[in-house]
PDB file of N, CA and C in Angstrom:
ATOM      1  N   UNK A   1      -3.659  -9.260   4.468  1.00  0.00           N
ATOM      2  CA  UNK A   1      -4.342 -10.261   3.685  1.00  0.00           C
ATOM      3  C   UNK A   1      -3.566 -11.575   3.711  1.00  0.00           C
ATOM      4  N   UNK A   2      -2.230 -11.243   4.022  1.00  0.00           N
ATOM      5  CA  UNK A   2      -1.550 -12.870   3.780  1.00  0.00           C
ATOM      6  C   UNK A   2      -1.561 -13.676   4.766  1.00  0.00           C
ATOM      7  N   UNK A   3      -1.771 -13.049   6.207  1.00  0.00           N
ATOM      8  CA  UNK A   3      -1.780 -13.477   7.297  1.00  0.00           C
ATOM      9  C   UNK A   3      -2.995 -13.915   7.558  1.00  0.00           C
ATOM     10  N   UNK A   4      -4.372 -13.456   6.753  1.00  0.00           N
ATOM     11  CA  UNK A   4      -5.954 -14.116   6.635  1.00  0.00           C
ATOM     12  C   UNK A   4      -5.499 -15.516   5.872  1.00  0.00           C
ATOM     13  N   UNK A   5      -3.983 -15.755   5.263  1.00  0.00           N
ATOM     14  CA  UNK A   5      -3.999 -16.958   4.402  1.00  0.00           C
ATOM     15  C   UNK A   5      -4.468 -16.629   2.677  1.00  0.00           C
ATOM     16  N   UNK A   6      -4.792 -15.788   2.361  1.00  0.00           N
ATOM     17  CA  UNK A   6      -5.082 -15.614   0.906  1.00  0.00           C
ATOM     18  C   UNK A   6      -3.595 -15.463   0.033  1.00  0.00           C
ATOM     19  N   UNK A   7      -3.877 -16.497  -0.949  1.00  0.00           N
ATOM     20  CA  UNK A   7      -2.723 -16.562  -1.580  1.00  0.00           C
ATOM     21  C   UNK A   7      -1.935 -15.177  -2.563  1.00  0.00           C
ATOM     22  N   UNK A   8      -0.746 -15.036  -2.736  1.00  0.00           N
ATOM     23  CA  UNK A   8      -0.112 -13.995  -2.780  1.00  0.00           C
ATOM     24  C   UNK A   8      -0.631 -13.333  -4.182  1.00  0.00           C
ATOM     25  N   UNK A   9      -1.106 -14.410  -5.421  1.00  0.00           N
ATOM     26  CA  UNK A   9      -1.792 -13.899  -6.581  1.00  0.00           C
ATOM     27  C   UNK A   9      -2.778 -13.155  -6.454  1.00  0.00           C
ATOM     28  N   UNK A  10      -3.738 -13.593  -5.360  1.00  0.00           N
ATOM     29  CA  UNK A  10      -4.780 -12.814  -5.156  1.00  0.00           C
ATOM     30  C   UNK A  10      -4.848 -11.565  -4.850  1.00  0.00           C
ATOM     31  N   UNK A  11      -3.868 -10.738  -4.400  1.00  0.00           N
ATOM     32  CA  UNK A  11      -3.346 -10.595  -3.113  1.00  0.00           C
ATOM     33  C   UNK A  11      -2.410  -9.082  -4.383  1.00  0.00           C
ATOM     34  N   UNK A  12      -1.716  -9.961  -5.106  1.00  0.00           N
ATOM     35  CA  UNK A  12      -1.530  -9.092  -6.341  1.00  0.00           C
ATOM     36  C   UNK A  12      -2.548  -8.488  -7.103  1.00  0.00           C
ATOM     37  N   UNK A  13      -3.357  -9.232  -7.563  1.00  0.00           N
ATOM     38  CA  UNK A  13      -5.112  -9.567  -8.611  1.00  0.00           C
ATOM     39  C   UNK A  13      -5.314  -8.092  -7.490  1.00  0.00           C
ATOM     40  N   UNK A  14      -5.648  -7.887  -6.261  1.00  0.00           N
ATOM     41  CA  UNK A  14      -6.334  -6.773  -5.876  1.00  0.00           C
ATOM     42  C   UNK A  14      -5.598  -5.863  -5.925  1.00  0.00           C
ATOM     43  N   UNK A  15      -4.137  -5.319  -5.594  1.00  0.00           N
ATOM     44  CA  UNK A  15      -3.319  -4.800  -5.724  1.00  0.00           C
ATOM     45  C   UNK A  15      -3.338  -3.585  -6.917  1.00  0.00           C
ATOM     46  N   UNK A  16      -3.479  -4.689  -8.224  1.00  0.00           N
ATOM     47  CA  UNK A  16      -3.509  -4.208  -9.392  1.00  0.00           C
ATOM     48  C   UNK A  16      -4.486  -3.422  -9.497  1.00  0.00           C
ATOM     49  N   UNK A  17      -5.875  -4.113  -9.701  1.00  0.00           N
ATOM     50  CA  UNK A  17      -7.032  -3.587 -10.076  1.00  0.00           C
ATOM     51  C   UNK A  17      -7.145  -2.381  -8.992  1.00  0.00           C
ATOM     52  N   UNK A  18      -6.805  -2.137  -7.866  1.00  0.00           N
ATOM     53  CA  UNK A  18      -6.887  -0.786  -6.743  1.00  0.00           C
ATOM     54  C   UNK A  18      -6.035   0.112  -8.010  1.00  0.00           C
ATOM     55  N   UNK A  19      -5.527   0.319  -8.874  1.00  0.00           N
ATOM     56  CA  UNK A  19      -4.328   1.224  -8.866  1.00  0.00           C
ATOM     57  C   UNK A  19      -3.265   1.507  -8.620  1.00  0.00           C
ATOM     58  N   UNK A  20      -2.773   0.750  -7.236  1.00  0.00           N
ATOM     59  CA  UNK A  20      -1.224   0.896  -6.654  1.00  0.00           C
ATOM     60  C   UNK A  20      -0.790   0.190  -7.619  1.00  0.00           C
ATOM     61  N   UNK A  21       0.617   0.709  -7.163  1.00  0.00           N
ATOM     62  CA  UNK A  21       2.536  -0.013  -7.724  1.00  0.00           C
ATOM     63  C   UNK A  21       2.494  -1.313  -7.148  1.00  0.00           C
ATOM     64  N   UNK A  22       2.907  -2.528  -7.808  1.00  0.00           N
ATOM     65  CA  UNK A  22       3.125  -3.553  -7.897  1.00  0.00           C
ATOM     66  C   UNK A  22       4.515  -3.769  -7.660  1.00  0.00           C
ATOM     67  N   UNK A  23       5.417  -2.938  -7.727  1.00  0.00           N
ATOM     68  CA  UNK A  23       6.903  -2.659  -6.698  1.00  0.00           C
ATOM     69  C   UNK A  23       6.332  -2.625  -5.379  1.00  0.00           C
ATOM     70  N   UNK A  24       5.824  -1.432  -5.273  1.00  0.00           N
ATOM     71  CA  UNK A  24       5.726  -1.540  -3.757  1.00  0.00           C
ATOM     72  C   UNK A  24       5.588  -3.237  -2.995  1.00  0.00           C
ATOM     73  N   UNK A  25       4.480  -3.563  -3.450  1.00  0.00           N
ATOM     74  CA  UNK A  25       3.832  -5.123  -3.365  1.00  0.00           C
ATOM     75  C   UNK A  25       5.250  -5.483  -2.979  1.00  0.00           C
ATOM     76  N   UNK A  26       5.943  -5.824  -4.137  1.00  0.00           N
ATOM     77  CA  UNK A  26       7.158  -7.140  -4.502  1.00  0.00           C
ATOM     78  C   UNK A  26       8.293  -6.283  -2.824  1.00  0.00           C
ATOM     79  N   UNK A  27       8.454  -5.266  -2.816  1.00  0.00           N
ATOM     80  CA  UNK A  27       9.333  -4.613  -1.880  1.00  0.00           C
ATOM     81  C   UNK A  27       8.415  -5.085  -0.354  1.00  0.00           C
ATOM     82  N   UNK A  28       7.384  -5.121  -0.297  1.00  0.00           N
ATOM     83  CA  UNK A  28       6.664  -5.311   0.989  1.00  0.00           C
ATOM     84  C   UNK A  28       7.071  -7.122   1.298  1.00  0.00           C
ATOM     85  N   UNK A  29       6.515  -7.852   0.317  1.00  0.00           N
ATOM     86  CA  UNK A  29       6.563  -9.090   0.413  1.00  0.00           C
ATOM     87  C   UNK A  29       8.159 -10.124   0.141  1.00  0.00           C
ATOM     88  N   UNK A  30       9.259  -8.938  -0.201  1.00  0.00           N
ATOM     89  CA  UNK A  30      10.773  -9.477  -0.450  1.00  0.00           C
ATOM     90  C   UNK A  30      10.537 -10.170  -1.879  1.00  0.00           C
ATOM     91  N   UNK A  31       9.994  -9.917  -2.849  1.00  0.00           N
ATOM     92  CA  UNK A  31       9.862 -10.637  -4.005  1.00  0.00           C
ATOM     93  C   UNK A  31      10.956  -9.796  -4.902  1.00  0.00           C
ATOM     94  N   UNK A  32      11.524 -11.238  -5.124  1.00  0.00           N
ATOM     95  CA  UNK A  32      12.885 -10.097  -6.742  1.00  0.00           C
ATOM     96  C   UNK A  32      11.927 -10.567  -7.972  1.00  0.00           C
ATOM     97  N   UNK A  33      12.558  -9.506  -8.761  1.00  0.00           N
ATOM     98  CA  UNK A  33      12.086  -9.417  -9.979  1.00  0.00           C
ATOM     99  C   UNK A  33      10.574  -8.950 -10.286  1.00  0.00           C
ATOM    100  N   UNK A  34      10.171  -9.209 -11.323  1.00  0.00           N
ATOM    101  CA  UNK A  34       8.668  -8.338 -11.663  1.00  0.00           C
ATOM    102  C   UNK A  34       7.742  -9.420 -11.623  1.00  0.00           C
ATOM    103  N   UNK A  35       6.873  -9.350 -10.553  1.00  0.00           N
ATOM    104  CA  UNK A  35       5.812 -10.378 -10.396  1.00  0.00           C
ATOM    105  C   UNK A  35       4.221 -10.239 -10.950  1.00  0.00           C
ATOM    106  N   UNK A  36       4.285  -8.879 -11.725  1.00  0.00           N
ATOM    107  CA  UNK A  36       3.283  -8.960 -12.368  1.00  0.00           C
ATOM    108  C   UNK A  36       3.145  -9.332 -13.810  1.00  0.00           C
ATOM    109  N   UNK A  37       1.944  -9.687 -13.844  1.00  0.00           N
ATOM    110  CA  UNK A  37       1.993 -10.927 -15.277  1.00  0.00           C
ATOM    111  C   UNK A  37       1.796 -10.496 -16.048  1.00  0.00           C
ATOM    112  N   UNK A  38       1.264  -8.749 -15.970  1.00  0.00           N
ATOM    113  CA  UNK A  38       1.478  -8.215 -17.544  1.00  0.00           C
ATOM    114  C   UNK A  38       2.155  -7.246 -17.284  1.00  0.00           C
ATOM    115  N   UNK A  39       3.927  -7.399 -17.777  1.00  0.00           N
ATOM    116  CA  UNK A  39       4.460  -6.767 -17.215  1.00  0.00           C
ATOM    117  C   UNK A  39       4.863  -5.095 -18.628  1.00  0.00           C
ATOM    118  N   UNK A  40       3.627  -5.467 -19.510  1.00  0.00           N
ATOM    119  CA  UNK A  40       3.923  -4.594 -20.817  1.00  0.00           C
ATOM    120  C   UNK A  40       2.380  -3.773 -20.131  1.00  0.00           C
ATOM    121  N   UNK A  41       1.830  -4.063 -19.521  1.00  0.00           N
ATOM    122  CA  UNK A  41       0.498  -2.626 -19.196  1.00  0.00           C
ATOM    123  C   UNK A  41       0.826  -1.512 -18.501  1.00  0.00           C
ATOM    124  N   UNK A  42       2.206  -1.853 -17.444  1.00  0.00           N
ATOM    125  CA  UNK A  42       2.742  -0.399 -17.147  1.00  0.00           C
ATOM    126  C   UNK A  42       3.225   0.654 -18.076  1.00  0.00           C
ATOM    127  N   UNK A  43       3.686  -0.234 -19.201  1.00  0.00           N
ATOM    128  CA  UNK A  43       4.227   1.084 -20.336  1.00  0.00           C
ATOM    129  C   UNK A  43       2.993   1.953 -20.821  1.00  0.00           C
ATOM    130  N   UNK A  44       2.173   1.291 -20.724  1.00  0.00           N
ATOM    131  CA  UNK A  44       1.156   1.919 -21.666  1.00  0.00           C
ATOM    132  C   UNK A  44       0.394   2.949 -20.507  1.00  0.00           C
ATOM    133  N   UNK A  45       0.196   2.556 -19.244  1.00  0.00           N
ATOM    134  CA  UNK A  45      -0.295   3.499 -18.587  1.00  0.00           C
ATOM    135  C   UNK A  45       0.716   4.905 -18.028  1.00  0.00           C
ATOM    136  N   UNK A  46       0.850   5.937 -17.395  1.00  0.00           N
ATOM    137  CA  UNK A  46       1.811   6.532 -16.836  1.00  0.00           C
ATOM    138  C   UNK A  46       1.273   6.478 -15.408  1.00  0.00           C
ATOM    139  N   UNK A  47       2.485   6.247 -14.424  1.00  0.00           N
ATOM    140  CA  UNK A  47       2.463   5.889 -13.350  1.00  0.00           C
ATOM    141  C   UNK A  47       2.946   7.337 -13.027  1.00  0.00           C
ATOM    142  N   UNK A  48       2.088   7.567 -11.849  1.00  0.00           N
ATOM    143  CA  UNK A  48       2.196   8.390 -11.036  1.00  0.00           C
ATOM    144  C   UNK A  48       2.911   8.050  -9.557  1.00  0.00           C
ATOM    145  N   UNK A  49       4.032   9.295  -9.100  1.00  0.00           N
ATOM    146  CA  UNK A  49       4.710   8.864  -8.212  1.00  0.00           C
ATOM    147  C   UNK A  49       3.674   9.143  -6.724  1.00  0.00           C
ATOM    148  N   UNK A  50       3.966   8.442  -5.886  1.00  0.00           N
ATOM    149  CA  UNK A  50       3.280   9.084  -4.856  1.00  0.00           C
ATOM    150  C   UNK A  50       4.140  10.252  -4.135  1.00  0.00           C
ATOM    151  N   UNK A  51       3.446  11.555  -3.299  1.00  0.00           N
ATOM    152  CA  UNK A  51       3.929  11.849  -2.492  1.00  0.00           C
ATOM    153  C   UNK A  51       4.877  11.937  -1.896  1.00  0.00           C
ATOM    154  N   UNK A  52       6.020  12.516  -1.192  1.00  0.00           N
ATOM    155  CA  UNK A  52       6.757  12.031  -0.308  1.00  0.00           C
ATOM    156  C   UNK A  52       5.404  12.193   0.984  1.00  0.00           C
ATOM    157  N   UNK A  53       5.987  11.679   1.694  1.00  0.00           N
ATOM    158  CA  UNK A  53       5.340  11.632   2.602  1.00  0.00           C
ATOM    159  C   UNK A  53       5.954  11.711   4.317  1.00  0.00           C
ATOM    160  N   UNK A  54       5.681  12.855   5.581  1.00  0.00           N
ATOM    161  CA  UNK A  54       6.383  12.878   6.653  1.00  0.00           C
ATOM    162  C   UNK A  54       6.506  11.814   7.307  1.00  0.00           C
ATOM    163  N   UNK A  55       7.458  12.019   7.616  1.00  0.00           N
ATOM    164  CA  UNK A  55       7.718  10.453   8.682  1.00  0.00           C
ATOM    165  C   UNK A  55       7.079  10.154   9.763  1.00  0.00           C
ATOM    166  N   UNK A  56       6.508  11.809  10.314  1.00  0.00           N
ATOM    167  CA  UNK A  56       5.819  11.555  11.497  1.00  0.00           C
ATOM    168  C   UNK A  56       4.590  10.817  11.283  1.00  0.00           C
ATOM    169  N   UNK A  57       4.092  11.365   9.883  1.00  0.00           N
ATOM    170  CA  UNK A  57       2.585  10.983   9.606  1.00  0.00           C
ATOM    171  C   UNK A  57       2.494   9.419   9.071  1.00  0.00           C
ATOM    172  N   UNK A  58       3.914   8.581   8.831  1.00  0.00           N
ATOM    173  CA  UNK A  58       3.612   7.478   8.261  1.00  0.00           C
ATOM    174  C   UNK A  58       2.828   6.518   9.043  1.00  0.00           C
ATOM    175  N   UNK A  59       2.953   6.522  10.327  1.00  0.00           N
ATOM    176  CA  UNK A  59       2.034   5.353  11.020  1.00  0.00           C
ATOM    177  C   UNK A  59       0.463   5.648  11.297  1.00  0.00           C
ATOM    178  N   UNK A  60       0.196   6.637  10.681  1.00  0.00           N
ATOM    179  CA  UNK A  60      -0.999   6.870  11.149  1.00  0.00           C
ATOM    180  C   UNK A  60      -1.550   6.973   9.302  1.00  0.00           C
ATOM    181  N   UNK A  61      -0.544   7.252   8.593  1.00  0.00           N
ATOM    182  CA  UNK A  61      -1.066   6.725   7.082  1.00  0.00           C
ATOM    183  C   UNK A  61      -1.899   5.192   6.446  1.00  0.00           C
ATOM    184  N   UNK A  62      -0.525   4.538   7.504  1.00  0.00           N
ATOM    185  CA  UNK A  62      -0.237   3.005   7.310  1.00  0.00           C
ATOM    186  C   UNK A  62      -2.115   2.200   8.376  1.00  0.00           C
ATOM    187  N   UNK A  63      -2.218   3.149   9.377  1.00  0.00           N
ATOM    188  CA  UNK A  63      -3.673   3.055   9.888  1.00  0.00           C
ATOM    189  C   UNK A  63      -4.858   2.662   9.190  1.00  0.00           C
ATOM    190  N   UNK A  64      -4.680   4.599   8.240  1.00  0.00           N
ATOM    191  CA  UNK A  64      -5.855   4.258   7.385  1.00  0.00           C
ATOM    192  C   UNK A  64      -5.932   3.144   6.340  1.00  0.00           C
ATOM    193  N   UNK A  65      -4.839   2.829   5.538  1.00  0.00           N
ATOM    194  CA  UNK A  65      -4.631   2.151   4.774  1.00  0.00           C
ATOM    195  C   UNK A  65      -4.924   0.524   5.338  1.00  0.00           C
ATOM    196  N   UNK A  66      -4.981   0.247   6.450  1.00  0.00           N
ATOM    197  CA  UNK A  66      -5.024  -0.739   7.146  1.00  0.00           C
ATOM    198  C   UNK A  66      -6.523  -1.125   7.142  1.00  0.00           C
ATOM    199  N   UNK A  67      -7.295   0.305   7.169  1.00  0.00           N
ATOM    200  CA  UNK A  67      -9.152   0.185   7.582  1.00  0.00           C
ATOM    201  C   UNK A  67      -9.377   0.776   9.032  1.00  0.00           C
ATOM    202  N   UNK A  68      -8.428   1.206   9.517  1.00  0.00           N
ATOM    203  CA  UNK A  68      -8.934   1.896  11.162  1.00  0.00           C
ATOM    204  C   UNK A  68      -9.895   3.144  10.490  1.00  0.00           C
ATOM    205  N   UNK A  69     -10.793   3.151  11.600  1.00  0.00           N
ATOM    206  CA  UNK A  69     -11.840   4.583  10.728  1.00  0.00           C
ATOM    207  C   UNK A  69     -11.005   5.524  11.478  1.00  0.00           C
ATOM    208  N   UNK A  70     -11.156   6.951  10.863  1.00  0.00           N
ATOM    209  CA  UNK A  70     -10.685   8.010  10.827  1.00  0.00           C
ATOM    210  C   UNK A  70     -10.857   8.796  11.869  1.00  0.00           C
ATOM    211  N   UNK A  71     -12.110   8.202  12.846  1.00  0.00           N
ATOM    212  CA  UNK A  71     -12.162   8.656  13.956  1.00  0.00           C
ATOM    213  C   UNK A  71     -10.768   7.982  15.040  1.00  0.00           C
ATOM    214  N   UNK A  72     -10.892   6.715  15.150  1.00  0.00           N
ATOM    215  CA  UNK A  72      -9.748   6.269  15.645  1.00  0.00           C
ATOM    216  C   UNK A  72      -8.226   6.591  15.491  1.00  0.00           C
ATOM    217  N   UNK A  73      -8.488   7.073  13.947  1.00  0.00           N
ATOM    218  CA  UNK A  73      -7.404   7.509  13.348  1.00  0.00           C
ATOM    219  C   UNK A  73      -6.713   8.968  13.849  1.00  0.00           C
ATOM    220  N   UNK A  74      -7.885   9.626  13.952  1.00  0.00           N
ATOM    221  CA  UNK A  74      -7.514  10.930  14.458  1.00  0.00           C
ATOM    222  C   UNK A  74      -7.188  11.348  16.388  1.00  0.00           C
ATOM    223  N   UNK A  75      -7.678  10.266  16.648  1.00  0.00           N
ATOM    224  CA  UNK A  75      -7.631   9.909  18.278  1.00  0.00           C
ATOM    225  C   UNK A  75      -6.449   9.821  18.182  1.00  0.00           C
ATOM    226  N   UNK A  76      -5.755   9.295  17.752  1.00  0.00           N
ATOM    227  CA  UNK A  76      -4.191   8.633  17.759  1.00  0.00           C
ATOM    228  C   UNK A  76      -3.532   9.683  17.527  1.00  0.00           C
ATOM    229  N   UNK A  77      -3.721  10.271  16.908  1.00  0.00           N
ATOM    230  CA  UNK A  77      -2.977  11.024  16.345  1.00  0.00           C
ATOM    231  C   UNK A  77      -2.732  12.915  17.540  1.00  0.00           C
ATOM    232  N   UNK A  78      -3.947  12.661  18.324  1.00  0.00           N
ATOM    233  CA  UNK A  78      -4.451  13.802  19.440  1.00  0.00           C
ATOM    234  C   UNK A  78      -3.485  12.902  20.466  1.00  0.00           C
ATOM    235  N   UNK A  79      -3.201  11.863  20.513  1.00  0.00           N
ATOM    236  CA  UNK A  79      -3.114  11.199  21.836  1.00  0.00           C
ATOM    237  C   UNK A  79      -1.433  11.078  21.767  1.00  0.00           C
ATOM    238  N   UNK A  80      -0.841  11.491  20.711  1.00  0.00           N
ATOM    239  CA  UNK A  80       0.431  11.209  20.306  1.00  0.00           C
ATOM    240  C   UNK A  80       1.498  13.020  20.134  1.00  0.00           C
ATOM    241  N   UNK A  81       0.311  13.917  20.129  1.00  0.00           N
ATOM    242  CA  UNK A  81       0.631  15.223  20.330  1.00  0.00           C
ATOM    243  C   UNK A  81       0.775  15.731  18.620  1.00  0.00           C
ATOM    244  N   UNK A  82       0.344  14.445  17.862  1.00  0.00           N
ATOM    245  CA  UNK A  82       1.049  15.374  16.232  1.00  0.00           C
ATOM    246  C   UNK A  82       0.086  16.417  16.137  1.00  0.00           C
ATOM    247  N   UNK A  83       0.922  17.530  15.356  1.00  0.00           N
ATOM    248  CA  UNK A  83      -0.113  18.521  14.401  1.00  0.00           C
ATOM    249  C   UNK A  83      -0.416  18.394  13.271  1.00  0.00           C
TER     250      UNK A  83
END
């Protein structure tokens, strides 16, 4: 999205409202400190950790998450030998 040029609030604004961690965000984009503006609504909700997740499977995670459809997704994944 940042590379379409949409500014980084926005960018947060969807972030949020999806459900994800807003760390993650600040860790992706090198941001210190807490860049979300209500930084008292995490207390009140409980955050769930994600997953660990295999290393093999991260680039083909990072796929879907991207919007590749799942057919493509799974091509890659035949074409790369994972199980």
């Amino acid at each position: 999205m940042q590379k379409a040029g949409i500014p980084l609030v926005t960018i947060q604004n969807s972030v949020r409202l999806q459900g994800h961690d807003m760390k993650e965000l600040d860790v992706a984009f090198g941001v210190k400190g807490d860049s979300s503006t209500d930084a008292g609504a995490e207390t009140e909700i409980e955050v769930q950790k994600a997953p660990k997740i295999n290393p093999c499977m991260a680039k083909f995670l990072n796929m879907q998450k991207a919007g590749i459809p799942l057919g493509a997704t799974q091509q890659a994944v035949q074409v790369q030998g994972v199980d």
